[in-house]
N, C-alpha and C. Protein backbone atom coordinates (compact mmCIF):
# COMPACT_ATOMS: atom_id res chain seq x y z
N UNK A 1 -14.70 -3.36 13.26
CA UNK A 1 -15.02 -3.92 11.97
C UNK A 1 -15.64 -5.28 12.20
N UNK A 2 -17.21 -5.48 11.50
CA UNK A 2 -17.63 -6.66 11.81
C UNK A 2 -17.91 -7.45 10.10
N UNK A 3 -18.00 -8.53 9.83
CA UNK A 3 -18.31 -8.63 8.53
C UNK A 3 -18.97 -10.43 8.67
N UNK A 4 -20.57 -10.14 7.96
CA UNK A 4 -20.66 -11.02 8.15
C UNK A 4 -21.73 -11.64 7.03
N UNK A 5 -21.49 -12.98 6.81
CA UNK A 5 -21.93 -13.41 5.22
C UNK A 5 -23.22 -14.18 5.67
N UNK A 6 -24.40 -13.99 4.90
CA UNK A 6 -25.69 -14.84 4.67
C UNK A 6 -25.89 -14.65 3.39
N UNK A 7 -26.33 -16.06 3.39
CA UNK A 7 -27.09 -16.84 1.80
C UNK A 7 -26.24 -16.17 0.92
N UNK A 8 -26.81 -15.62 -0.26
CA UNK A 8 -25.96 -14.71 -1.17
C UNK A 8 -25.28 -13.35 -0.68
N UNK A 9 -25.38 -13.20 0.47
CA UNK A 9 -24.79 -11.39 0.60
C UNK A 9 -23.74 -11.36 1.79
N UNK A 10 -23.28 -10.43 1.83
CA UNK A 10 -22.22 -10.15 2.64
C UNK A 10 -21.98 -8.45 3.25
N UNK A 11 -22.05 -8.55 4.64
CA UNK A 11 -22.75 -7.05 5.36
C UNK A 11 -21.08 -7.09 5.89
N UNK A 12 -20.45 -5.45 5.57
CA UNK A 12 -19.17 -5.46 6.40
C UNK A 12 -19.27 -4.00 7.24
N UNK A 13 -19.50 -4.05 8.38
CA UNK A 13 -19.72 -3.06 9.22
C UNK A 13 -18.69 -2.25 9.82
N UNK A 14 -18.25 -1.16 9.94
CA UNK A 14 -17.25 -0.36 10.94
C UNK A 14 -18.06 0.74 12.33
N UNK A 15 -18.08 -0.55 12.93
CA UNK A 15 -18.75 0.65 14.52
C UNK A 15 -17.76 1.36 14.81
N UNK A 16 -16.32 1.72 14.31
CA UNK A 16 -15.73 2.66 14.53
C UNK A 16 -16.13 3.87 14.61
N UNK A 17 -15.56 5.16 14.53
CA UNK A 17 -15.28 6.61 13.83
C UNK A 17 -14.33 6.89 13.56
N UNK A 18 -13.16 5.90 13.02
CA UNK A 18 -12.34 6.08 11.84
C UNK A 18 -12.48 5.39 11.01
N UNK A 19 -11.78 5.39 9.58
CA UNK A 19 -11.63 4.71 8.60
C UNK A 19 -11.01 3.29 9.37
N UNK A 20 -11.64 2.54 8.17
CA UNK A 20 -10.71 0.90 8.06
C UNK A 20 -10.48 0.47 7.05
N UNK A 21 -9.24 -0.04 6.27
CA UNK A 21 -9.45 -0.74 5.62
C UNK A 21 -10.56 -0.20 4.56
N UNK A 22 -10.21 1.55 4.24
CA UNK A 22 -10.75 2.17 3.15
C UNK A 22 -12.49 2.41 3.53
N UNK A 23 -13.00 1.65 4.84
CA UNK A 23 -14.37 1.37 4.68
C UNK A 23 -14.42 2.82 6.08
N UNK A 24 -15.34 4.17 5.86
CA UNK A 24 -15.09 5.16 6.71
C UNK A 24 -15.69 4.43 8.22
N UNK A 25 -15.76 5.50 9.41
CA UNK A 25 -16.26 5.01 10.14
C UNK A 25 -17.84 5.01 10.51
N UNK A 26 -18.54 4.25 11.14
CA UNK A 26 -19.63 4.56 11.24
C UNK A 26 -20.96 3.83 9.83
N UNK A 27 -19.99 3.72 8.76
CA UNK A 27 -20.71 3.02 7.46
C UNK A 27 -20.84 1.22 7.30
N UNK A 28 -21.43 1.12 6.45
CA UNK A 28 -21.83 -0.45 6.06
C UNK A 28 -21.51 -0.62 4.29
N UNK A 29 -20.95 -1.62 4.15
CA UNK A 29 -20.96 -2.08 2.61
C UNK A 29 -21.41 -3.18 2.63
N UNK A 30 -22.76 -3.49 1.85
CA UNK A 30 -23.69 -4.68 1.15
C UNK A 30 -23.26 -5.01 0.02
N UNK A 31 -23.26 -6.43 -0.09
CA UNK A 31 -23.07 -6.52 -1.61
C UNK A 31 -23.90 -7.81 -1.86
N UNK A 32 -24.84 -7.74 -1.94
CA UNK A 32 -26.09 -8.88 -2.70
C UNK A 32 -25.98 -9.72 -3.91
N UNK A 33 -26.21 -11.08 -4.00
CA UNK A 33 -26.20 -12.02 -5.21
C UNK A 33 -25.66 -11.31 -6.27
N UNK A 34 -26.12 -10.57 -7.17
CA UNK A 34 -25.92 -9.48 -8.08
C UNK A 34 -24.93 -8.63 -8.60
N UNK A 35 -24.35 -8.18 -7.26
CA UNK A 35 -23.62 -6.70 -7.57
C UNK A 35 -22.35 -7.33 -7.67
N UNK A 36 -22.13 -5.94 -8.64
CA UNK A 36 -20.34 -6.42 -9.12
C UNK A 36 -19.46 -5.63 -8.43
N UNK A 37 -20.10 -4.52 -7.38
CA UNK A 37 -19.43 -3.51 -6.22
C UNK A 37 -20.44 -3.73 -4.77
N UNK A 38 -19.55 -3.50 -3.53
CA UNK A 38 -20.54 -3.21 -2.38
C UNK A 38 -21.29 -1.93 -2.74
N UNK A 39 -22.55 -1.50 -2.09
CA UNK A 39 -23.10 -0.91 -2.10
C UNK A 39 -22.89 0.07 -0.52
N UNK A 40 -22.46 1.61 -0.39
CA UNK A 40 -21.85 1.57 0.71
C UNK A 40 -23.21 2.69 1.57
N UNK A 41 -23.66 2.49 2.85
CA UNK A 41 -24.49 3.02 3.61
C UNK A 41 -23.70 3.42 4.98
N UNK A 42 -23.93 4.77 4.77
CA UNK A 42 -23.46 5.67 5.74
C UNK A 42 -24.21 6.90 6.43
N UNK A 43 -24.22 6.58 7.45
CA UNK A 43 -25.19 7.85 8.32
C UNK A 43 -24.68 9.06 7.70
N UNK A 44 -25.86 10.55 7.84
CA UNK A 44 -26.00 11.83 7.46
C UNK A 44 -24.65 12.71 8.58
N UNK A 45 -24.73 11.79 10.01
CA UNK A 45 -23.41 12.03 10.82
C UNK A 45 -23.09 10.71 11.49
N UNK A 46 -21.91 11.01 12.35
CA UNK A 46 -21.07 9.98 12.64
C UNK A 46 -20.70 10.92 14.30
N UNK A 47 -21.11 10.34 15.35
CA UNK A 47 -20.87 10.69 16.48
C UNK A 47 -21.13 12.64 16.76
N UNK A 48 -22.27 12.89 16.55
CA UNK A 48 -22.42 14.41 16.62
C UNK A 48 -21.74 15.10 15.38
N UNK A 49 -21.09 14.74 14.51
CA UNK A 49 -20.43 15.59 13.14
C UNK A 49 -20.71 14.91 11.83
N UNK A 50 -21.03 16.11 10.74
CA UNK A 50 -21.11 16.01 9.70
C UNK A 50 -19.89 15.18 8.94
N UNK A 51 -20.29 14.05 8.12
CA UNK A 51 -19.30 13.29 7.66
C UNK A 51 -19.97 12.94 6.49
């Protein structure tokens, strides 16, 4: 789990392949000036499997 804040936004990363802290593995949550939720980006797979 990496998480890290510029200017208005805040990138929280899991290079895992498990969950953390609700955030799965392998995904990213953005959340920009704006948003009132992260926005969550997650690969089509996660270490050779559908996730």
């Amino acid at each position: 789990m990496q998480r890290t804040v510029f200017g208005d936004g805040t990138l929280t990363a899991n290079f895992g392949s498990t969950p953390h802290k609700g955030l799965p593995g392998g995904c990213v949550d953005a959340t920009l000036r704006d948003d009132t939720a992260p926005r969550r980006l997650c690969p089509a797979t996660v270490n050779g499997t559908a996730g």
